[in-house]
PDB file of N, CA and C in Angstrom:
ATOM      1  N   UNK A   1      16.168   5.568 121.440  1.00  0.00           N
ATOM      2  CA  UNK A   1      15.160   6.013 122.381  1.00  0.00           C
ATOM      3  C   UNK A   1      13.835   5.339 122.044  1.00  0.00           C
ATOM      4  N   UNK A   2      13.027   4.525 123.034  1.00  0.00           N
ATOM      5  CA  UNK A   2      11.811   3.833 122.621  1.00  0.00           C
ATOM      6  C   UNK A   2      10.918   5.096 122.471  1.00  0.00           C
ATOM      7  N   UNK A   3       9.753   4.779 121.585  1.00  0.00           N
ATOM      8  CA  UNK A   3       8.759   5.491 120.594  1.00  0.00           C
ATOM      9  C   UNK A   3       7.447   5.205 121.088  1.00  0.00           C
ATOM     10  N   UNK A   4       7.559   4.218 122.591  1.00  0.00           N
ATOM     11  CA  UNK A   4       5.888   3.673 122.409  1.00  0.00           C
ATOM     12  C   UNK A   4       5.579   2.748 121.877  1.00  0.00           C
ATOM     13  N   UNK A   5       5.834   2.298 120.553  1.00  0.00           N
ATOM     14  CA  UNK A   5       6.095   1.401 119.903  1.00  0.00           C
ATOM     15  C   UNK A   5       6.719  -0.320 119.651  1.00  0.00           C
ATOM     16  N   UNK A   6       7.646  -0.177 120.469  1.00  0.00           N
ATOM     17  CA  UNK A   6       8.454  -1.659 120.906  1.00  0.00           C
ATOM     18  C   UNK A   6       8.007  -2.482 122.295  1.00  0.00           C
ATOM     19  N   UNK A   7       8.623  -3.318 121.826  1.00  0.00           N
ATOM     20  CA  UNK A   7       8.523  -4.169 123.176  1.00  0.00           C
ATOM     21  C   UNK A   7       8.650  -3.594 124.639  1.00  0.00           C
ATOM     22  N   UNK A   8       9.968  -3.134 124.652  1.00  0.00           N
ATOM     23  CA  UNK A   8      10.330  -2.179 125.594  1.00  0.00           C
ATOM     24  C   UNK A   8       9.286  -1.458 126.715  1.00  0.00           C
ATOM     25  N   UNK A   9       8.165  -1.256 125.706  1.00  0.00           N
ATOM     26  CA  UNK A   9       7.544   0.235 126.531  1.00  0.00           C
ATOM     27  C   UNK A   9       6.019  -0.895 127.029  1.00  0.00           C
ATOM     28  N   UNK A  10       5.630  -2.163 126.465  1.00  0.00           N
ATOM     29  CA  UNK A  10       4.827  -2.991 126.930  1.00  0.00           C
ATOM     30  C   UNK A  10       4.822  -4.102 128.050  1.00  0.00           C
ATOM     31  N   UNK A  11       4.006  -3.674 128.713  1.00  0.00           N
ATOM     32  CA  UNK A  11       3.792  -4.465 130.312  1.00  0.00           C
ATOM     33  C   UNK A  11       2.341  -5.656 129.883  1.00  0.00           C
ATOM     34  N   UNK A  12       2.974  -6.377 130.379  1.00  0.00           N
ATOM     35  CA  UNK A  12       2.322  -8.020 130.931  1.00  0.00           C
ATOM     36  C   UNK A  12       1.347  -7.690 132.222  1.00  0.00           C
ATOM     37  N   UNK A  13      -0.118  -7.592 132.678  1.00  0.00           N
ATOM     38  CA  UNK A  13      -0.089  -7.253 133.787  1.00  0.00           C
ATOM     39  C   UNK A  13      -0.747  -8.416 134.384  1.00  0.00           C
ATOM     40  N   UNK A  14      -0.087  -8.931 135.125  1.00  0.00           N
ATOM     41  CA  UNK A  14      -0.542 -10.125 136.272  1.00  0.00           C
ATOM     42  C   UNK A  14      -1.246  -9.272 137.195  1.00  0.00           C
ATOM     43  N   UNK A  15      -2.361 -10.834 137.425  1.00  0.00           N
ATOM     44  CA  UNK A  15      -3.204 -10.525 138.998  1.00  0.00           C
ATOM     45  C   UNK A  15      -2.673 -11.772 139.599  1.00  0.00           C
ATOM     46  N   UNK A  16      -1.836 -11.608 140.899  1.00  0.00           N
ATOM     47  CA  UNK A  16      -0.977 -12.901 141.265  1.00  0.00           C
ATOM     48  C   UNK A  16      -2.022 -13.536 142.651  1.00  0.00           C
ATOM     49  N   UNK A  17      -1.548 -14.388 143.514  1.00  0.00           N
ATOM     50  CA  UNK A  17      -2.399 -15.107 144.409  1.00  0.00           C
ATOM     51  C   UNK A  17      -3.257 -14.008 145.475  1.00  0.00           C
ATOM     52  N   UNK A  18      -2.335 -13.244 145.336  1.00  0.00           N
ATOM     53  CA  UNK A  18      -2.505 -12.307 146.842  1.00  0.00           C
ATOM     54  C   UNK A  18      -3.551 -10.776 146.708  1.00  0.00           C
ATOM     55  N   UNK A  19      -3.967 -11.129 145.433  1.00  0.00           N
ATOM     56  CA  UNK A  19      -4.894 -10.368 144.256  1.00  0.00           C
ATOM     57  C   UNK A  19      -4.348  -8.584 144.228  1.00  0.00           C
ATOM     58  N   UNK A  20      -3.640  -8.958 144.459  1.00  0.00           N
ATOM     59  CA  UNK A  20      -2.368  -7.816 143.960  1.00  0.00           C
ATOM     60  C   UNK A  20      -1.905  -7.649 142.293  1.00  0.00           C
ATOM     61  N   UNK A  21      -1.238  -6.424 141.988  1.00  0.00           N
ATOM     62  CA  UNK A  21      -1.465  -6.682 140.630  1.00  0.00           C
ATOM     63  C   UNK A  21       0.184  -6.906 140.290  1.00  0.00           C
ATOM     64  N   UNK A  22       1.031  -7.240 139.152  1.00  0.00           N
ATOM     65  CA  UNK A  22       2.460  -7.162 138.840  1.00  0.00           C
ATOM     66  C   UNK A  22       2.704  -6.294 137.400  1.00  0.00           C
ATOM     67  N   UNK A  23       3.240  -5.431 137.343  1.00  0.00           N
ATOM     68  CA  UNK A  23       3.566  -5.543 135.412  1.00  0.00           C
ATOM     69  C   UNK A  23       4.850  -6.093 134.997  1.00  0.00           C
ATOM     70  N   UNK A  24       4.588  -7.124 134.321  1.00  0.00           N
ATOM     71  CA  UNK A  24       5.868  -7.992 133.903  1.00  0.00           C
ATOM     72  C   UNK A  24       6.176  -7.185 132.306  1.00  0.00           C
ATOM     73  N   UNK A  25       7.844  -6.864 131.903  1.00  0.00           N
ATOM     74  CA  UNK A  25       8.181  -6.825 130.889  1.00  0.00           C
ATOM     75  C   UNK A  25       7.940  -7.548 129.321  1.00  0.00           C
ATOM     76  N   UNK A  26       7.211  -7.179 128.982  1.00  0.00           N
ATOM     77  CA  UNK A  26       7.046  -7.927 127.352  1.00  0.00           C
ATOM     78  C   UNK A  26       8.196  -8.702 126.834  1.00  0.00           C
ATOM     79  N   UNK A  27       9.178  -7.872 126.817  1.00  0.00           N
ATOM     80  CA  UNK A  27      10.328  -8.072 125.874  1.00  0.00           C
ATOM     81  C   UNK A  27      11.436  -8.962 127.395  1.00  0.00           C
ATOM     82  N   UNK A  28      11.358  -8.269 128.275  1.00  0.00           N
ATOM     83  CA  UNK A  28      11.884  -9.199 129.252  1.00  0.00           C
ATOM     84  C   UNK A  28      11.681 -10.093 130.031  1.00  0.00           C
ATOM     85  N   UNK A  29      11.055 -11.231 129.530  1.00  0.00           N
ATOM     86  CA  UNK A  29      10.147 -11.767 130.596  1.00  0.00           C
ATOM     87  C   UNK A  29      11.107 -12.269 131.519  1.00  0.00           C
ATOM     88  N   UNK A  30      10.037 -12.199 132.917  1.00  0.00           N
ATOM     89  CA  UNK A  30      10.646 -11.939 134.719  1.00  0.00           C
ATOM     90  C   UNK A  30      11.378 -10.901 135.273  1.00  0.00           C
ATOM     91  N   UNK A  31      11.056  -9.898 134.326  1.00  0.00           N
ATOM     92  CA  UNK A  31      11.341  -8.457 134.933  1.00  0.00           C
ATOM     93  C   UNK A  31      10.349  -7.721 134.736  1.00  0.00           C
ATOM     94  N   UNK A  32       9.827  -7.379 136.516  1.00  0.00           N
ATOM     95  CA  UNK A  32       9.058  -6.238 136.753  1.00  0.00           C
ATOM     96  C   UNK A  32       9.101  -5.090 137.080  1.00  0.00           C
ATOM     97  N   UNK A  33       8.024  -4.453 136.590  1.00  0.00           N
ATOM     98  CA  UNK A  33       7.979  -2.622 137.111  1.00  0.00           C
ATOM     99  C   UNK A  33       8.038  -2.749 138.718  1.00  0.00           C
ATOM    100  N   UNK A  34       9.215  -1.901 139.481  1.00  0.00           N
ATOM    101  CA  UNK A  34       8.848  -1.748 141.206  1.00  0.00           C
ATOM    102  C   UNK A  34      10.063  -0.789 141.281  1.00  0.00           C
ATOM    103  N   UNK A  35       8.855  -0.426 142.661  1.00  0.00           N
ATOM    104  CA  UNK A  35       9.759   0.755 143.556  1.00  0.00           C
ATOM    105  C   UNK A  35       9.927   0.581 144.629  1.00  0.00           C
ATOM    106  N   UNK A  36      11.430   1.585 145.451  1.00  0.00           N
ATOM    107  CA  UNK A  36      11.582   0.937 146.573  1.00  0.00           C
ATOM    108  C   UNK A  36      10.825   1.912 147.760  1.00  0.00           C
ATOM    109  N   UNK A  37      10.717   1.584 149.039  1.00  0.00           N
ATOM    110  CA  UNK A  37      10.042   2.140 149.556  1.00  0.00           C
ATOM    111  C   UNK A  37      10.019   3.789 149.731  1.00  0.00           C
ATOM    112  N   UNK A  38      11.714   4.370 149.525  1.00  0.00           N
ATOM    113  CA  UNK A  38      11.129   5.942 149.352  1.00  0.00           C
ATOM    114  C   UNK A  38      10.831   6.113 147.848  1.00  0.00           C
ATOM    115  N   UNK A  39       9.887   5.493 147.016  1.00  0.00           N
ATOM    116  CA  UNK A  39       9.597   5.782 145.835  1.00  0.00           C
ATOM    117  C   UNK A  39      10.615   5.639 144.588  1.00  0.00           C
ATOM    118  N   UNK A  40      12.037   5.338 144.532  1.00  0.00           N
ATOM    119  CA  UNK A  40      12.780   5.354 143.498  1.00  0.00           C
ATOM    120  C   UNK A  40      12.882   3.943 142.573  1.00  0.00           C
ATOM    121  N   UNK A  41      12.987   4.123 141.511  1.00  0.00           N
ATOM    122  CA  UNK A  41      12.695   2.332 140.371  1.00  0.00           C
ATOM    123  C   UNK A  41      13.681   1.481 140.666  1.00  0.00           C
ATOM    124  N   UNK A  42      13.016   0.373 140.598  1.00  0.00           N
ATOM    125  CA  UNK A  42      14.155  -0.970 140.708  1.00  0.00           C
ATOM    126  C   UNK A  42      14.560  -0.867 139.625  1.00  0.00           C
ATOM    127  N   UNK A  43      16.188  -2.004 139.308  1.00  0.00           N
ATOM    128  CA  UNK A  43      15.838  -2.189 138.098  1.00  0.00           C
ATOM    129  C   UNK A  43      15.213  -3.414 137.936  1.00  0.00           C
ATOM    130  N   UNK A  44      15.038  -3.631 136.681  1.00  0.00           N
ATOM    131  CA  UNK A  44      13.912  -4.952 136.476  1.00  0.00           C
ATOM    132  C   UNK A  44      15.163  -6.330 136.193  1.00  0.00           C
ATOM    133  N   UNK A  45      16.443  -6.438 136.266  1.00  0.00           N
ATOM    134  CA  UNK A  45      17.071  -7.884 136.672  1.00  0.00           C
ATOM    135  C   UNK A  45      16.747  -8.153 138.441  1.00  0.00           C
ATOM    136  N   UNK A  46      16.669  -7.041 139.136  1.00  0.00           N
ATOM    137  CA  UNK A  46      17.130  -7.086 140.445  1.00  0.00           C
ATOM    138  C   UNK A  46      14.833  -7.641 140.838  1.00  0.00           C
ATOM    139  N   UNK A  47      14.094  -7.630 140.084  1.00  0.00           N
ATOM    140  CA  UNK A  47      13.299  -7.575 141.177  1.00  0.00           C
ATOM    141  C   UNK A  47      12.116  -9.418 140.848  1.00  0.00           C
ATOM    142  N   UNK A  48      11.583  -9.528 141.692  1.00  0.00           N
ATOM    143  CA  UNK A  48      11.169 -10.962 141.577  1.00  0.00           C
ATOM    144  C   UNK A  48       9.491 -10.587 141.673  1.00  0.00           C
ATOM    145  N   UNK A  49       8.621 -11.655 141.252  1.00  0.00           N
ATOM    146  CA  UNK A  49       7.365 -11.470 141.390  1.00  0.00           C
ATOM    147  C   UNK A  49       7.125 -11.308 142.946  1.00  0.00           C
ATOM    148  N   UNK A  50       7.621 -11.531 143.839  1.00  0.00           N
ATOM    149  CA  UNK A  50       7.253 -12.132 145.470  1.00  0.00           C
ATOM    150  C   UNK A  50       7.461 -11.351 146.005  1.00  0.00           C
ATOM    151  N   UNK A  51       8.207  -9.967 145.176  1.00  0.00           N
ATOM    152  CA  UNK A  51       9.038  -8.878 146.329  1.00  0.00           C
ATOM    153  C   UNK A  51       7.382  -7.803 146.636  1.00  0.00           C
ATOM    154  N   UNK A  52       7.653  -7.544 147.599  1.00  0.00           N
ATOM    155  CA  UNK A  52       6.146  -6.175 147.886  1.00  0.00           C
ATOM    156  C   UNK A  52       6.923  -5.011 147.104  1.00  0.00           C
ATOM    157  N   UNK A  53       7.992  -4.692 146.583  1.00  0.00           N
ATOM    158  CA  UNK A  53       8.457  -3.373 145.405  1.00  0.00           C
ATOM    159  C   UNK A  53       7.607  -4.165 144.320  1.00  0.00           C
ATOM    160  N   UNK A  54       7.165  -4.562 143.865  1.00  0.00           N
ATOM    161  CA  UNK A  54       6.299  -5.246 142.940  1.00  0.00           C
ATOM    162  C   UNK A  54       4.975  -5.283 142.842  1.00  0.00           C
ATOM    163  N   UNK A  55       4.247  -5.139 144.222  1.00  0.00           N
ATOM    164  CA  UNK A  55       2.852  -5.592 144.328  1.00  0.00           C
ATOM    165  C   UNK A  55       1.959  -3.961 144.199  1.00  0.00           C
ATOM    166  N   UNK A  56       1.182  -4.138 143.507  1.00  0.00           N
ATOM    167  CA  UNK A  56       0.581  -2.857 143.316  1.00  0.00           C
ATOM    168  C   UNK A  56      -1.095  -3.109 143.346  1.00  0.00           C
ATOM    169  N   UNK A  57      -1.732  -1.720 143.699  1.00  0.00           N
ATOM    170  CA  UNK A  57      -3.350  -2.424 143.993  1.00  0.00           C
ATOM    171  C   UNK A  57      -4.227  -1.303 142.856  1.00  0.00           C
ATOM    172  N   UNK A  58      -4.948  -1.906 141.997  1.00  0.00           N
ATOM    173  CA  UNK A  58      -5.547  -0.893 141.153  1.00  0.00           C
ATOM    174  C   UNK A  58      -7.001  -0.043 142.108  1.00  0.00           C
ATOM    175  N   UNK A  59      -6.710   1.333 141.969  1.00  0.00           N
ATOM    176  CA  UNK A  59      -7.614   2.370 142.425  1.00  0.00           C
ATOM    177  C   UNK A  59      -7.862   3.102 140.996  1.00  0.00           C
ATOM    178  N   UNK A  60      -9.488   2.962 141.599  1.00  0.00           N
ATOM    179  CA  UNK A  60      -9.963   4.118 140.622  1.00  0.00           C
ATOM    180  C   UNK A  60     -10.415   5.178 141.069  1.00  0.00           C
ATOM    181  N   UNK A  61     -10.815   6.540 139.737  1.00  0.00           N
ATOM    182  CA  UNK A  61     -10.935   7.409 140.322  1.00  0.00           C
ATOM    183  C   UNK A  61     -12.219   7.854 141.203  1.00  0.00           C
ATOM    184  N   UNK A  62     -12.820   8.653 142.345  1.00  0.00           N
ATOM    185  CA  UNK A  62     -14.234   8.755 142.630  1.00  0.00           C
ATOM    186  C   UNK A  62     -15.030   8.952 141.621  1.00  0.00           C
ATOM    187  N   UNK A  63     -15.989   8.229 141.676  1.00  0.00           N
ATOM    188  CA  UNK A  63     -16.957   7.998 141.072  1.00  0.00           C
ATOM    189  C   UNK A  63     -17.355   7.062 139.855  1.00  0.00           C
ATOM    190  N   UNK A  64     -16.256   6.682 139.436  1.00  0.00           N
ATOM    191  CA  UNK A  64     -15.837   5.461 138.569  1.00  0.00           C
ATOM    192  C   UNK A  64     -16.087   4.205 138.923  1.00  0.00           C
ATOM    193  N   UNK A  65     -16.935   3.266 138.432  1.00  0.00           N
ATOM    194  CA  UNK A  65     -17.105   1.692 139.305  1.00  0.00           C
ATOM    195  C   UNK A  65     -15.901   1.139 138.480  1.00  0.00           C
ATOM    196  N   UNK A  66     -15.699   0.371 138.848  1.00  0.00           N
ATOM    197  CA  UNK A  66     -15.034  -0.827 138.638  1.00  0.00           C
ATOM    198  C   UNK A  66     -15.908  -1.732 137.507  1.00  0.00           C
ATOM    199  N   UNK A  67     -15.790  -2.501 136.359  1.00  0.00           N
ATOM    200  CA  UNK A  67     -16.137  -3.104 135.279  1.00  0.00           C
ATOM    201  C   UNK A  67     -15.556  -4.529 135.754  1.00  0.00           C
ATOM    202  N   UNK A  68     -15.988  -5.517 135.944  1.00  0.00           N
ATOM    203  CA  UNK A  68     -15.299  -6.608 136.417  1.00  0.00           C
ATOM    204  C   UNK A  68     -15.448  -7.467 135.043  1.00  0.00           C
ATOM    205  N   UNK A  69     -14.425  -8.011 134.671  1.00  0.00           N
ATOM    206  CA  UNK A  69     -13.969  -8.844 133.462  1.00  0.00           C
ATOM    207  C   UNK A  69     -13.365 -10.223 133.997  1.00  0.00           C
ATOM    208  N   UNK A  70     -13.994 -11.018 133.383  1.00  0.00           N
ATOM    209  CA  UNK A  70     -13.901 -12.394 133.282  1.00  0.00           C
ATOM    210  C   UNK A  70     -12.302 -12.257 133.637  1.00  0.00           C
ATOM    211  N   UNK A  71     -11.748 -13.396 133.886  1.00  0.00           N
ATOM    212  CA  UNK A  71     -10.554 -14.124 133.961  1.00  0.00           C
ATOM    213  C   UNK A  71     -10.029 -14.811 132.516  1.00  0.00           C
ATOM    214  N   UNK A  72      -9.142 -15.040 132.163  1.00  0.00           N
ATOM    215  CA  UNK A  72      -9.401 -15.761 130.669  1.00  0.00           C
ATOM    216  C   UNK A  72      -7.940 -16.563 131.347  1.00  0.00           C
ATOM    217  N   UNK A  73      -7.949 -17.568 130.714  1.00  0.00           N
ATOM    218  CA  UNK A  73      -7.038 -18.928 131.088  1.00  0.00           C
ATOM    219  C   UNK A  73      -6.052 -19.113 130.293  1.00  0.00           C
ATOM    220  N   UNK A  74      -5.089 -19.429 130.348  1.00  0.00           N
ATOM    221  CA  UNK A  74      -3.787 -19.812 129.164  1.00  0.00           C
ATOM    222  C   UNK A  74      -3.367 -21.149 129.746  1.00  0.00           C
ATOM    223  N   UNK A  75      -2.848 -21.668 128.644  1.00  0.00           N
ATOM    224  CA  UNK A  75      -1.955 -22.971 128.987  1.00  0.00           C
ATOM    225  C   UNK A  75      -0.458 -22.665 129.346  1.00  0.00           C
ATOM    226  N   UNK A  76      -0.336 -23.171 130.012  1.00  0.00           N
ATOM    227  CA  UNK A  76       1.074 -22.810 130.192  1.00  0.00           C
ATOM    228  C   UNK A  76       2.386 -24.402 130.224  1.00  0.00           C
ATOM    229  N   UNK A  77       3.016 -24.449 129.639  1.00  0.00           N
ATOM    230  CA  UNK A  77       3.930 -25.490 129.160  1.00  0.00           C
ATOM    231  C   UNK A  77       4.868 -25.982 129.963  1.00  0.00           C
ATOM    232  N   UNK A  78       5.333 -27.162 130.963  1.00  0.00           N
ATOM    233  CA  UNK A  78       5.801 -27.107 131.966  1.00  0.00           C
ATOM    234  C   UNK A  78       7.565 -27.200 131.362  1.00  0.00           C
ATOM    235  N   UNK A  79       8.360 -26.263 132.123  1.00  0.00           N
ATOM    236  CA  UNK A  79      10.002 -26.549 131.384  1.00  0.00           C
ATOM    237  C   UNK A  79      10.368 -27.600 131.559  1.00  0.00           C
ATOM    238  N   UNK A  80      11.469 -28.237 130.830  1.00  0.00           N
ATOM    239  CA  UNK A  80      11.691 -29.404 130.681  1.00  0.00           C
ATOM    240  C   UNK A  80      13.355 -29.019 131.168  1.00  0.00           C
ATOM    241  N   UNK A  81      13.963 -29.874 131.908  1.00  0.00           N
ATOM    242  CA  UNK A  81      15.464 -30.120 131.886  1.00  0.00           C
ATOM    243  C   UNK A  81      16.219 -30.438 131.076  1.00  0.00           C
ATOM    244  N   UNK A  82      17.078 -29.265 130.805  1.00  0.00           N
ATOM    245  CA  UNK A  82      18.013 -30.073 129.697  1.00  0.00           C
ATOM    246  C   UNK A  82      19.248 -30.619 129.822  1.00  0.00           C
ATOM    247  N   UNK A  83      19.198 -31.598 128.735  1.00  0.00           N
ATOM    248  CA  UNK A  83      19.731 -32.809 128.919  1.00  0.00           C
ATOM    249  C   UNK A  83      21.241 -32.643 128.230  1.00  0.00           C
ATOM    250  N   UNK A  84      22.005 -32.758 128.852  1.00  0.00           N
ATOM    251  CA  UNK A  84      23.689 -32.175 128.244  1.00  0.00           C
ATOM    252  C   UNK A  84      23.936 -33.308 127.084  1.00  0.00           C
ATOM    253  N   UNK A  85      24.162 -33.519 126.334  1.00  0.00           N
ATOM    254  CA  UNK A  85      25.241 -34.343 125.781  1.00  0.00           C
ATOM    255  C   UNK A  85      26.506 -35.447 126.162  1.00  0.00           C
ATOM    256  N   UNK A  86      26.482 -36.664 126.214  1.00  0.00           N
ATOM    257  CA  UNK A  86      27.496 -37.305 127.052  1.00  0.00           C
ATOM    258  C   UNK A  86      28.968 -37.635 125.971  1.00  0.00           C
ATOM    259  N   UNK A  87      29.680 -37.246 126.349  1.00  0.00           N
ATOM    260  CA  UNK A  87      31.241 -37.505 125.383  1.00  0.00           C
ATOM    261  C   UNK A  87      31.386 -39.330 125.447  1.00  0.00           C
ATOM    262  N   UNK A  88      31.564 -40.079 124.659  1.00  0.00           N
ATOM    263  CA  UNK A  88      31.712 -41.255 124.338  1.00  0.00           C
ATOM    264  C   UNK A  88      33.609 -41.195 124.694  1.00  0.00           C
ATOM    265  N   UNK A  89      33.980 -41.807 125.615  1.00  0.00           N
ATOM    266  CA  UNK A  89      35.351 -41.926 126.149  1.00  0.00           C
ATOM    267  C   UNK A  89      35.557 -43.544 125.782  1.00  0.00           C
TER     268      UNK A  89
END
């Protein structure tokens, strides 16, 4: 049973193009938190960044502003194809 503690229980949270928000799995990356439209959980193999069970909009509570925080940038590494091995016949 997770504790809070592990990977498991930690979300990734994207702000994607559509300034919508995503929580991506820590431990699973490309599996997100979503629900379907009468409210019940996906699971997270079945759901994609693009699906609207995914897109969520942060509200705060009345009277609370909003704190707006910089953007911060990562590099990101482009995948490479891999290359099989050829058998010498």
């Amino acid at each position: 049973m997770p504790d809070g503690t592990s990977k498991e229980c930690v979300f990734i949270e994207k702000v994607l193009e559509n300034n919508y928000t995503a929580l991506m799995s820590a431990k699973y990356s490309g599996w997100y938190v979503g629900f379907t439209k009468k409210g019940r959980p996906r699971k997270g193999p079945k759901t994609r960044e693009n699906q609207q069970d995914v897109h969520f909009m942060k509200r705060y509570p009345k009277g609370q502003v909003e704190i707006q925080k910089p953007f911060k940038y990562t590099t990101v590494t482009k995948r490479t194809k891999r290359i099989r091995p050829t058998n010498p016949s």
